[in-house]
PDB file of N, CA and C in Angstrom:
ATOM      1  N   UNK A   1     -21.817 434.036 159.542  1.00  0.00           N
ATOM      2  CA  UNK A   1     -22.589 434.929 158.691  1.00  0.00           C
ATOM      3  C   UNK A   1     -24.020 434.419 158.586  1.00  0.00           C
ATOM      4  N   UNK A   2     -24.876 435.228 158.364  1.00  0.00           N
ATOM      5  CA  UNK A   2     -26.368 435.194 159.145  1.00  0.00           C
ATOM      6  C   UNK A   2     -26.374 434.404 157.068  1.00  0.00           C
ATOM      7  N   UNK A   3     -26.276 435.178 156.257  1.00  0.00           N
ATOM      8  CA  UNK A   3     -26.761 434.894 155.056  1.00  0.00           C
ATOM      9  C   UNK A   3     -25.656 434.174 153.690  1.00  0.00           C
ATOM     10  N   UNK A   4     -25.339 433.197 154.632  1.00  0.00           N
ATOM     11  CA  UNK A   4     -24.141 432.530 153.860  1.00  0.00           C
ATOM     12  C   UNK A   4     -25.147 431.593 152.545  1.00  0.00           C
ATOM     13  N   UNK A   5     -26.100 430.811 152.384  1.00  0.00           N
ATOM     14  CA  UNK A   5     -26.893 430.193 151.385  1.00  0.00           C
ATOM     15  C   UNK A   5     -26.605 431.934 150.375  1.00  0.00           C
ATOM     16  N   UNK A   6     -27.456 432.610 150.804  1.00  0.00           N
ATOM     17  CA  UNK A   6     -27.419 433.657 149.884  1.00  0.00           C
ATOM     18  C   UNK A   6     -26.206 434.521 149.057  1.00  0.00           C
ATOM     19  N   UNK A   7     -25.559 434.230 149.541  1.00  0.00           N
ATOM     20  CA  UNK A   7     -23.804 434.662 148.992  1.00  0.00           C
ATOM     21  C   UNK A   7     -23.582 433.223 147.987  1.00  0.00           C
ATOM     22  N   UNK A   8     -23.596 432.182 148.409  1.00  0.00           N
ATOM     23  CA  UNK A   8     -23.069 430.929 147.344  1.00  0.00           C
ATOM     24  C   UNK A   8     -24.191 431.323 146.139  1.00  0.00           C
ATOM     25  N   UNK A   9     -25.281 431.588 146.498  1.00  0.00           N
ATOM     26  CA  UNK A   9     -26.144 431.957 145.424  1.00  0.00           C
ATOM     27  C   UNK A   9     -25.850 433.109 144.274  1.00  0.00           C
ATOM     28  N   UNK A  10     -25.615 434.156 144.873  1.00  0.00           N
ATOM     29  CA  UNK A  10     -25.029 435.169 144.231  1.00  0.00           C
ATOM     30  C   UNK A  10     -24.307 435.189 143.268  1.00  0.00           C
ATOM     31  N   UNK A  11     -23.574 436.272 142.297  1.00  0.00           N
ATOM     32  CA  UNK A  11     -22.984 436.039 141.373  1.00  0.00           C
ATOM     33  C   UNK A  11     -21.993 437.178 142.040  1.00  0.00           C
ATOM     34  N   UNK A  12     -20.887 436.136 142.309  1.00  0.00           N
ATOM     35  CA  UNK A  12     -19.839 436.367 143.521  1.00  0.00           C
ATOM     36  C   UNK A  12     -18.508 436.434 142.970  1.00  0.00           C
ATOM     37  N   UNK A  13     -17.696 437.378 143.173  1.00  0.00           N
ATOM     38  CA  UNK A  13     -16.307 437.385 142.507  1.00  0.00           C
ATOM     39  C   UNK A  13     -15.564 437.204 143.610  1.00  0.00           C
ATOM     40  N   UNK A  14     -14.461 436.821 144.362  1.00  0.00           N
ATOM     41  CA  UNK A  14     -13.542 436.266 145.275  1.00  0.00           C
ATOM     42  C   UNK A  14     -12.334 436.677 145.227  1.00  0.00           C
ATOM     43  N   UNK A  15     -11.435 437.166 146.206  1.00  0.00           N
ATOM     44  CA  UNK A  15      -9.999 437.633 145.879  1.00  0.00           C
ATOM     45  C   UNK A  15      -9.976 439.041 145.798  1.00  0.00           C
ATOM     46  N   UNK A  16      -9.130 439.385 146.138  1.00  0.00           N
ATOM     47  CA  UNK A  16      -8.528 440.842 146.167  1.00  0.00           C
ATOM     48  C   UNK A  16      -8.302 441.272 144.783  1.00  0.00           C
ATOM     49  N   UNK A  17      -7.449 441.091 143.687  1.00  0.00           N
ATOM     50  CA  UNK A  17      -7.739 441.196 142.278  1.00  0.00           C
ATOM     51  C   UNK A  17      -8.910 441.546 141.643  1.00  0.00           C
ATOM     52  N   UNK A  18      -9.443 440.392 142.277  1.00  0.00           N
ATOM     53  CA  UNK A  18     -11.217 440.088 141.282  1.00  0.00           C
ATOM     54  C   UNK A  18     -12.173 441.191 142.331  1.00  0.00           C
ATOM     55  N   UNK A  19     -12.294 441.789 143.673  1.00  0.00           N
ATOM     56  CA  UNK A  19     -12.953 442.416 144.480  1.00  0.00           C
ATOM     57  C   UNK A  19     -12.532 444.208 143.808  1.00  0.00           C
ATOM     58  N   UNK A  20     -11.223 444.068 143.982  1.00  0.00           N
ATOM     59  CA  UNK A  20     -11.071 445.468 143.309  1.00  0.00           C
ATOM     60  C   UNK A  20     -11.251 445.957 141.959  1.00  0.00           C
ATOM     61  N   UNK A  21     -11.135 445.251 140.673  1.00  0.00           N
ATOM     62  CA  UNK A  21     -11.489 445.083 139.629  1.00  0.00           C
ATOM     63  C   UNK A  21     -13.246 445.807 139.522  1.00  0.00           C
ATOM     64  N   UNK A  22     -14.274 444.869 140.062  1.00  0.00           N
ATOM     65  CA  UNK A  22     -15.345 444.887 140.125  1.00  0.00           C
ATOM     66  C   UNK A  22     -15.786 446.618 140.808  1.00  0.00           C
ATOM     67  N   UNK A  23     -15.035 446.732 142.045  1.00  0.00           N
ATOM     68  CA  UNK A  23     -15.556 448.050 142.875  1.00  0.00           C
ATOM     69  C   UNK A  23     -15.170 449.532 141.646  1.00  0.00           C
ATOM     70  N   UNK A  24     -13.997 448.731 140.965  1.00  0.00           N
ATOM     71  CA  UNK A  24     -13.436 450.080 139.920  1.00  0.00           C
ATOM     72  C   UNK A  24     -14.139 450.201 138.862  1.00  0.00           C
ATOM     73  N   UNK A  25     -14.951 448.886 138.618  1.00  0.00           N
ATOM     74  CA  UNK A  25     -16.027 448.900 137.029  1.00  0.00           C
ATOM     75  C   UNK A  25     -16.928 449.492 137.486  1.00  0.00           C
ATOM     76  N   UNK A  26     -17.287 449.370 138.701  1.00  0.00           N
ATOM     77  CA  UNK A  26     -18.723 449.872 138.974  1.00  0.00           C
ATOM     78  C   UNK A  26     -19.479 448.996 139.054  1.00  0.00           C
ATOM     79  N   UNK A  27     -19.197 447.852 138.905  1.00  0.00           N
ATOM     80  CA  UNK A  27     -19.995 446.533 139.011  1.00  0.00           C
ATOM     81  C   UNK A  27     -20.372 445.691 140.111  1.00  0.00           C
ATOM     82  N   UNK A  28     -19.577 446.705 141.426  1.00  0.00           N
ATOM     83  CA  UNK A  28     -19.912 445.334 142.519  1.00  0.00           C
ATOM     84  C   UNK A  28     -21.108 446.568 143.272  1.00  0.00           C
ATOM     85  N   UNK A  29     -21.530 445.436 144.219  1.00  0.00           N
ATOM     86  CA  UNK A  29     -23.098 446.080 144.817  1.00  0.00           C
ATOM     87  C   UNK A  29     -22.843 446.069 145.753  1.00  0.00           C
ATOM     88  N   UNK A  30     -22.270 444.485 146.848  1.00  0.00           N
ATOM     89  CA  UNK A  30     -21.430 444.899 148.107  1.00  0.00           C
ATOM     90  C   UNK A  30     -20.267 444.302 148.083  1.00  0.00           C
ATOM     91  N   UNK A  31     -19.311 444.159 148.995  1.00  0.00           N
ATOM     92  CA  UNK A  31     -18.627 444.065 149.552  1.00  0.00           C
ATOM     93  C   UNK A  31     -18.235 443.505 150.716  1.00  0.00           C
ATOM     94  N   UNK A  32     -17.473 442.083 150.842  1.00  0.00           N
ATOM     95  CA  UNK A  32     -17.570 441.250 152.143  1.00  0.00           C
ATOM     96  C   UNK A  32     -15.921 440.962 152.615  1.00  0.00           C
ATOM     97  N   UNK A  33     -15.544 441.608 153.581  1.00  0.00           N
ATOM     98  CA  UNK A  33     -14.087 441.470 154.120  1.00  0.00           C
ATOM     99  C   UNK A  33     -13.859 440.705 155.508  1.00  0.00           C
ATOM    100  N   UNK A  34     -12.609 440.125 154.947  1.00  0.00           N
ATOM    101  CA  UNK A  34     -12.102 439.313 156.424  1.00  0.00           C
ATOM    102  C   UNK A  34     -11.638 439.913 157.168  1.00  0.00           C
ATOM    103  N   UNK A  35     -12.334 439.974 158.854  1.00  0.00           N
ATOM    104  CA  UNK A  35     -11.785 441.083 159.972  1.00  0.00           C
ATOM    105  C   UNK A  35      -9.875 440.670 160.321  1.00  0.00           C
ATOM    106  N   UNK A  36      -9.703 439.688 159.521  1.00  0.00           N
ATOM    107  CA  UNK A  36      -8.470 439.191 159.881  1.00  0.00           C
ATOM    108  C   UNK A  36      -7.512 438.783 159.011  1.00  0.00           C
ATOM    109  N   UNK A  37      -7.648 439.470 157.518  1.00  0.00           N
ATOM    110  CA  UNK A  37      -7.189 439.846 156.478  1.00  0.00           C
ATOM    111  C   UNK A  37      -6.292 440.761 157.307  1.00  0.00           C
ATOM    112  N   UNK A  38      -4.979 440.598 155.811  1.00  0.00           N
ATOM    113  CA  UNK A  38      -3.922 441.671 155.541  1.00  0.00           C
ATOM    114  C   UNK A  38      -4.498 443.568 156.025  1.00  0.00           C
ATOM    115  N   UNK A  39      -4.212 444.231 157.185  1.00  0.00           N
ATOM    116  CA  UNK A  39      -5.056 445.463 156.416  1.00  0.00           C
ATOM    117  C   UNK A  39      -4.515 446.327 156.040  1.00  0.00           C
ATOM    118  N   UNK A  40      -3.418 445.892 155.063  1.00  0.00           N
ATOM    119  CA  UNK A  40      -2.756 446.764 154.277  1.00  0.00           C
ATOM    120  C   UNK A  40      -3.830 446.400 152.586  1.00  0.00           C
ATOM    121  N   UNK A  41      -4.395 445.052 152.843  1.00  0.00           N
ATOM    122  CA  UNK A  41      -5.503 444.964 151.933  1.00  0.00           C
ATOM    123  C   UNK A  41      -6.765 445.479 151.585  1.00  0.00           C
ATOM    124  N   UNK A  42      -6.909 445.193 153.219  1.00  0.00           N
ATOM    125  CA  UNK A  42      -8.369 445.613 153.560  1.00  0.00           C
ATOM    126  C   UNK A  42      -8.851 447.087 153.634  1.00  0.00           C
ATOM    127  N   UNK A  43      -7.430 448.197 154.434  1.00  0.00           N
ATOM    128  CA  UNK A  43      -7.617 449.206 153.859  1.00  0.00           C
ATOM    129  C   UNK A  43      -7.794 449.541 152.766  1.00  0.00           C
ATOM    130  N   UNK A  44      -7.001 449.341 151.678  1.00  0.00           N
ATOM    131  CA  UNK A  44      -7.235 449.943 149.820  1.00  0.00           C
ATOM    132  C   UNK A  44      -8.334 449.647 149.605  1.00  0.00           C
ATOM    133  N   UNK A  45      -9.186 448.320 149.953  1.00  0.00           N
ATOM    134  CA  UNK A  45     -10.784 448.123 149.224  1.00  0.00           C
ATOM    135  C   UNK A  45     -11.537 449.046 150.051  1.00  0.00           C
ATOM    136  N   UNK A  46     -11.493 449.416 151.480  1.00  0.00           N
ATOM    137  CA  UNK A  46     -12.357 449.861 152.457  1.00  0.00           C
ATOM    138  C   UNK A  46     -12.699 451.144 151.474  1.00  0.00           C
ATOM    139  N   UNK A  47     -11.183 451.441 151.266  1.00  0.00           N
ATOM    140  CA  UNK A  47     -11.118 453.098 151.098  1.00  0.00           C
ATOM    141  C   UNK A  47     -11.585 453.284 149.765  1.00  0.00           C
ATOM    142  N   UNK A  48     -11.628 452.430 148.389  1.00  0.00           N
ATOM    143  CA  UNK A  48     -12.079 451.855 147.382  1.00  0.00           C
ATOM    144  C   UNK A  48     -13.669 452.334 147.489  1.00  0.00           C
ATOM    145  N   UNK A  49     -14.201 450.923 148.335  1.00  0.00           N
ATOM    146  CA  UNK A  49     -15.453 451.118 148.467  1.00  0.00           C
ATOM    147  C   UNK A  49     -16.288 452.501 148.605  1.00  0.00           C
ATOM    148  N   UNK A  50     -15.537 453.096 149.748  1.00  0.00           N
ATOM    149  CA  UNK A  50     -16.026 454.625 150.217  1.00  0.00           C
ATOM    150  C   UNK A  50     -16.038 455.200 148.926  1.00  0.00           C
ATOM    151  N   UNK A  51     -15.482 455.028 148.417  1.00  0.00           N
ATOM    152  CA  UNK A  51     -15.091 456.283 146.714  1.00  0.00           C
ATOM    153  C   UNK A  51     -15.693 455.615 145.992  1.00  0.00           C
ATOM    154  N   UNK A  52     -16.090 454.794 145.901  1.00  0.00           N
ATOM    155  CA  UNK A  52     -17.421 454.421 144.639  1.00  0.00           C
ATOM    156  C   UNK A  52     -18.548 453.998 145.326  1.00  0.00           C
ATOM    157  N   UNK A  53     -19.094 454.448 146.743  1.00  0.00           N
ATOM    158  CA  UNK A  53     -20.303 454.588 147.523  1.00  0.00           C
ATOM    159  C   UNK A  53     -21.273 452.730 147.231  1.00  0.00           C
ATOM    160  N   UNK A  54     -19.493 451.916 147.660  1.00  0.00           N
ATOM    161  CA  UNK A  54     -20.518 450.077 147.709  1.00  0.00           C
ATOM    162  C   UNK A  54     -20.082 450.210 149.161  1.00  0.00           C
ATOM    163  N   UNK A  55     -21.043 449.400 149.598  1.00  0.00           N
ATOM    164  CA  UNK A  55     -21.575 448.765 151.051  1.00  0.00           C
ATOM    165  C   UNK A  55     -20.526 447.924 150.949  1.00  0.00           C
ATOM    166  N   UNK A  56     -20.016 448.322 152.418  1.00  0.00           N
ATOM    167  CA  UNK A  56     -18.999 446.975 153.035  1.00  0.00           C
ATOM    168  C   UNK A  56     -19.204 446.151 154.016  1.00  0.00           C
ATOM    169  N   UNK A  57     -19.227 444.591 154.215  1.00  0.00           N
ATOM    170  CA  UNK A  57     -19.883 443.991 155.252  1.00  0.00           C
ATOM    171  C   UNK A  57     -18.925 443.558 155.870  1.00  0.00           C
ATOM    172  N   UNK A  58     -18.695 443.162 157.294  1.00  0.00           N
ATOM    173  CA  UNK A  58     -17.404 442.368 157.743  1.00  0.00           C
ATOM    174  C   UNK A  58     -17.480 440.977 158.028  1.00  0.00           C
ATOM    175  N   UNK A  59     -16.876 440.327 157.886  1.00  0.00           N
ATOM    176  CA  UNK A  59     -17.276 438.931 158.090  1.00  0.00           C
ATOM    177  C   UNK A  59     -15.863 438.617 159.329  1.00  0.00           C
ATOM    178  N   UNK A  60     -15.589 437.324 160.045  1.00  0.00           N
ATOM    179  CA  UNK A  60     -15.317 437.635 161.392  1.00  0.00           C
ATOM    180  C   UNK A  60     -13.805 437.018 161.124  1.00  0.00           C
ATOM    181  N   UNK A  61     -13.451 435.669 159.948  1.00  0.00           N
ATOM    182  CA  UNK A  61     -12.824 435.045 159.224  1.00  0.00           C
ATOM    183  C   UNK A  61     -12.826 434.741 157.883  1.00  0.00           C
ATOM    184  N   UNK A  62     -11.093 435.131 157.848  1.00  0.00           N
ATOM    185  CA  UNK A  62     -10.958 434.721 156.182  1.00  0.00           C
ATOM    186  C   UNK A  62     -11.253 432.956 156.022  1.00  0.00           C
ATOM    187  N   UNK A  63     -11.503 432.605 156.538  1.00  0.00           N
ATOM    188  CA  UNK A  63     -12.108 430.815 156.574  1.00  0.00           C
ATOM    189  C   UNK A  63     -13.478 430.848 156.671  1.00  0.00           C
ATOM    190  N   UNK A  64     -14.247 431.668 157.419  1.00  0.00           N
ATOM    191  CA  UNK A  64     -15.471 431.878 157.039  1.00  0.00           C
ATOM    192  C   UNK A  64     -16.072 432.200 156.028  1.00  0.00           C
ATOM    193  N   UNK A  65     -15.277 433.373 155.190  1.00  0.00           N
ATOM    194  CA  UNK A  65     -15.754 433.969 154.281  1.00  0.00           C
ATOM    195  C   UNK A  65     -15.821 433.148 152.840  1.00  0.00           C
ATOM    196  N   UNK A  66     -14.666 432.603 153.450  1.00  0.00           N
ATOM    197  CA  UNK A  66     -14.341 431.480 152.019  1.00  0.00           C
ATOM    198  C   UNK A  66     -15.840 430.057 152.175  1.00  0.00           C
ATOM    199  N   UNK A  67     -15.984 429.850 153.302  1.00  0.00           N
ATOM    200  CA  UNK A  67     -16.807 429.221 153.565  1.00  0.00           C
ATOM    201  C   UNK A  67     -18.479 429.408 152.638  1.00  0.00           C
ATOM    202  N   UNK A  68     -18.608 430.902 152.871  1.00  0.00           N
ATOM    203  CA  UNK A  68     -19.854 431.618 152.568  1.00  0.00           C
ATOM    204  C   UNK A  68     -19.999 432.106 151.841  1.00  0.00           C
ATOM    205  N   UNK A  69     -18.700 431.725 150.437  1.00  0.00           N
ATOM    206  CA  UNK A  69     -18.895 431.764 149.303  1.00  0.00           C
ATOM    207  C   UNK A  69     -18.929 430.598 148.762  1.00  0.00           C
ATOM    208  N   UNK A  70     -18.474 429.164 149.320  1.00  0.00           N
ATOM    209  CA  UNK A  70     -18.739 428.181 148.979  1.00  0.00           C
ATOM    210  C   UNK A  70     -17.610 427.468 148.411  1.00  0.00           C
ATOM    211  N   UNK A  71     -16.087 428.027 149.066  1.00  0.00           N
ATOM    212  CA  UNK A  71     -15.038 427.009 148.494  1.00  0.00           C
ATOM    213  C   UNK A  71     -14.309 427.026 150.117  1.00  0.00           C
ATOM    214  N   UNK A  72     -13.037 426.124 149.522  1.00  0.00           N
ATOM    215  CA  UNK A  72     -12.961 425.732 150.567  1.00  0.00           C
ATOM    216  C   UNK A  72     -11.718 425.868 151.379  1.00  0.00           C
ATOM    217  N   UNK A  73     -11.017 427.163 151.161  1.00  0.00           N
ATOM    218  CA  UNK A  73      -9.978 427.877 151.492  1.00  0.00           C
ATOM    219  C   UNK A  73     -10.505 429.268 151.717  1.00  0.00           C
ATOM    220  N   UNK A  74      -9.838 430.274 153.006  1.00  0.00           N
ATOM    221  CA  UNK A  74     -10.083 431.244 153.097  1.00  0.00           C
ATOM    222  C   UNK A  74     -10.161 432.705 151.912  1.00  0.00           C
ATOM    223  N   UNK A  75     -10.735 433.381 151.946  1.00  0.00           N
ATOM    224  CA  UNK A  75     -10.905 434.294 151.470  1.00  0.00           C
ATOM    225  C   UNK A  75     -10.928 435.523 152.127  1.00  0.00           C
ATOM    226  N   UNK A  76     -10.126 436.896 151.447  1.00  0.00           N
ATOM    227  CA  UNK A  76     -10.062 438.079 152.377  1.00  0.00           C
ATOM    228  C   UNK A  76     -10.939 438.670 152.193  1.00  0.00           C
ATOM    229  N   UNK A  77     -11.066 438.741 150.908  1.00  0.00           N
ATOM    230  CA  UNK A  77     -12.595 439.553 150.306  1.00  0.00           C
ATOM    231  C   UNK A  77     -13.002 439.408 149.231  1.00  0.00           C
ATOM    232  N   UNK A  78     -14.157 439.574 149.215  1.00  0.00           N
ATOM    233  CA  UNK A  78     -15.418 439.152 148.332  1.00  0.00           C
ATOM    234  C   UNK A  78     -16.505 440.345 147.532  1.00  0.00           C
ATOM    235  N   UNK A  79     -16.375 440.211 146.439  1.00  0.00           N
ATOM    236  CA  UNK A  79     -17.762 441.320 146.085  1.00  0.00           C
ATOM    237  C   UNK A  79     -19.065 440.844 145.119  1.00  0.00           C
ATOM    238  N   UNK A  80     -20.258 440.897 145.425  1.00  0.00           N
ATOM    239  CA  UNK A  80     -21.262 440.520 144.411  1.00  0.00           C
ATOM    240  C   UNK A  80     -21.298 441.177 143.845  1.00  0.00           C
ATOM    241  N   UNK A  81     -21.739 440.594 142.690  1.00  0.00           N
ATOM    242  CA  UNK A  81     -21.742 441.852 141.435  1.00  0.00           C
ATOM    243  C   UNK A  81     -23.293 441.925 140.931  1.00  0.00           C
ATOM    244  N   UNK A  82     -23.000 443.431 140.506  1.00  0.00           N
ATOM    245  CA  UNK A  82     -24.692 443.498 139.910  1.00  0.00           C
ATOM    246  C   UNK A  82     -25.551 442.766 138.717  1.00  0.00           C
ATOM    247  N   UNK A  83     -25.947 442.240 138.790  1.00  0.00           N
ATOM    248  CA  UNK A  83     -26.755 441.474 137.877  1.00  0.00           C
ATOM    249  C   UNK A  83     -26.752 442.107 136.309  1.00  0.00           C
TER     250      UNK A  83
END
Protein backbone atom coordinates (compact mmCIF):
# COMPACT_ATOMS: atom_id res chain seq x y z
CA UNK A 1 0.00 0.00 0.00
CA UNK A 2 1.32 3.27 -1.46
CA UNK A 3 -0.12 5.21 1.87
CA UNK A 4 0.36 2.92 4.78
CA UNK A 5 2.15 5.99 7.34
CA UNK A 6 -1.18 7.66 6.52
CA UNK A 7 -3.68 4.93 7.60
CA UNK A 8 -1.61 4.29 11.13
CA UNK A 9 -2.22 8.00 11.33
CA UNK A 10 -5.79 8.03 10.82
CA UNK A 11 -8.51 7.48 13.15
CA UNK A 12 -8.93 3.84 12.05
CA UNK A 13 -11.47 1.24 13.20
CA UNK A 14 -10.30 -2.54 12.29
CA UNK A 15 -12.41 -5.74 11.96
CA UNK A 16 -15.44 -6.63 10.36
CA UNK A 17 -17.74 -5.73 13.47
CA UNK A 18 -16.05 -2.39 14.00
CA UNK A 19 -15.91 -1.71 9.73
CA UNK A 20 -19.61 -2.41 9.48
CA UNK A 21 -20.79 -0.62 12.53
CA UNK A 22 -19.04 2.61 11.27
CA UNK A 23 -20.34 2.24 7.29
CA UNK A 24 -24.08 1.87 9.09
CA UNK A 25 -23.48 5.15 11.39
CA UNK A 26 -22.45 6.97 8.62
CA UNK A 27 -19.24 7.53 10.09
CA UNK A 28 -16.72 5.84 7.95
CA UNK A 29 -15.18 7.92 4.91
CA UNK A 30 -13.33 4.90 3.34
CA UNK A 31 -12.99 1.65 3.34
CA UNK A 32 -9.90 -0.82 3.07
CA UNK A 33 -10.43 -4.71 2.25
CA UNK A 34 -8.33 -7.78 2.08
CA UNK A 35 -8.31 -9.19 -1.64
CA UNK A 36 -7.98 -12.46 0.30
CA UNK A 37 -10.49 -12.14 2.99
CA UNK A 38 -13.56 -14.39 3.57
CA UNK A 39 -15.89 -13.07 0.52
CA UNK A 40 -18.73 -14.06 2.10
CA UNK A 41 -17.32 -10.96 4.26
CA UNK A 42 -16.11 -8.92 1.89
CA UNK A 43 -19.20 -9.10 -0.12
CA UNK A 44 -21.74 -7.70 2.81
CA UNK A 45 -19.25 -4.58 3.38
CA UNK A 46 -18.68 -4.16 -0.55
CA UNK A 47 -22.38 -4.18 -0.91
CA UNK A 48 -22.68 -2.04 2.50
CA UNK A 49 -20.40 0.44 1.18
CA UNK A 50 -22.29 0.85 -2.28
CA UNK A 51 -25.55 1.69 -0.14
CA UNK A 52 -24.12 4.30 1.94
CA UNK A 53 -21.95 5.77 -1.18
CA UNK A 54 -18.08 5.12 1.07
CA UNK A 55 -15.14 4.51 -1.16
CA UNK A 56 -13.69 1.09 -1.12
CA UNK A 57 -9.94 0.49 -1.49
CA UNK A 58 -8.37 -3.02 -1.98
CA UNK A 59 -5.44 -3.86 -0.35
CA UNK A 60 -3.60 -7.17 -1.80
CA UNK A 61 -3.32 -8.98 1.98
CA UNK A 62 -5.07 -9.50 5.06
CA UNK A 63 -1.28 -9.29 6.58
CA UNK A 64 -0.76 -6.27 4.78
CA UNK A 65 -3.60 -4.55 5.78
CA UNK A 66 -3.07 -5.34 9.30
CA UNK A 67 0.35 -4.13 8.67
CA UNK A 68 -0.98 -0.58 7.39
CA UNK A 69 -2.90 -0.11 10.17
CA UNK A 70 -0.16 -0.73 12.41
CA UNK A 71 -0.73 -4.07 14.38
CA UNK A 72 0.51 -6.99 13.94
CA UNK A 73 -1.89 -9.68 12.78
CA UNK A 74 -3.91 -9.65 9.64
CA UNK A 75 -6.85 -7.74 9.07
CA UNK A 76 -9.85 -8.21 6.50
CA UNK A 77 -11.09 -4.85 6.72
CA UNK A 78 -10.64 -1.59 7.80
CA UNK A 79 -12.59 1.79 7.83
CA UNK A 80 -11.44 5.48 8.72
CA UNK A 81 -13.69 7.33 10.25
CA UNK A 82 -14.68 10.88 9.83
CA UNK A 83 -13.20 13.20 12.04
Amino acid sequence: MSNDKGLRDAPVKIGTKQTMRMVELGRAEEVYVAENADPRLTSRIVALCNQHAVKVTYVDTMANLGKACGIEVGAAMAAIVKS
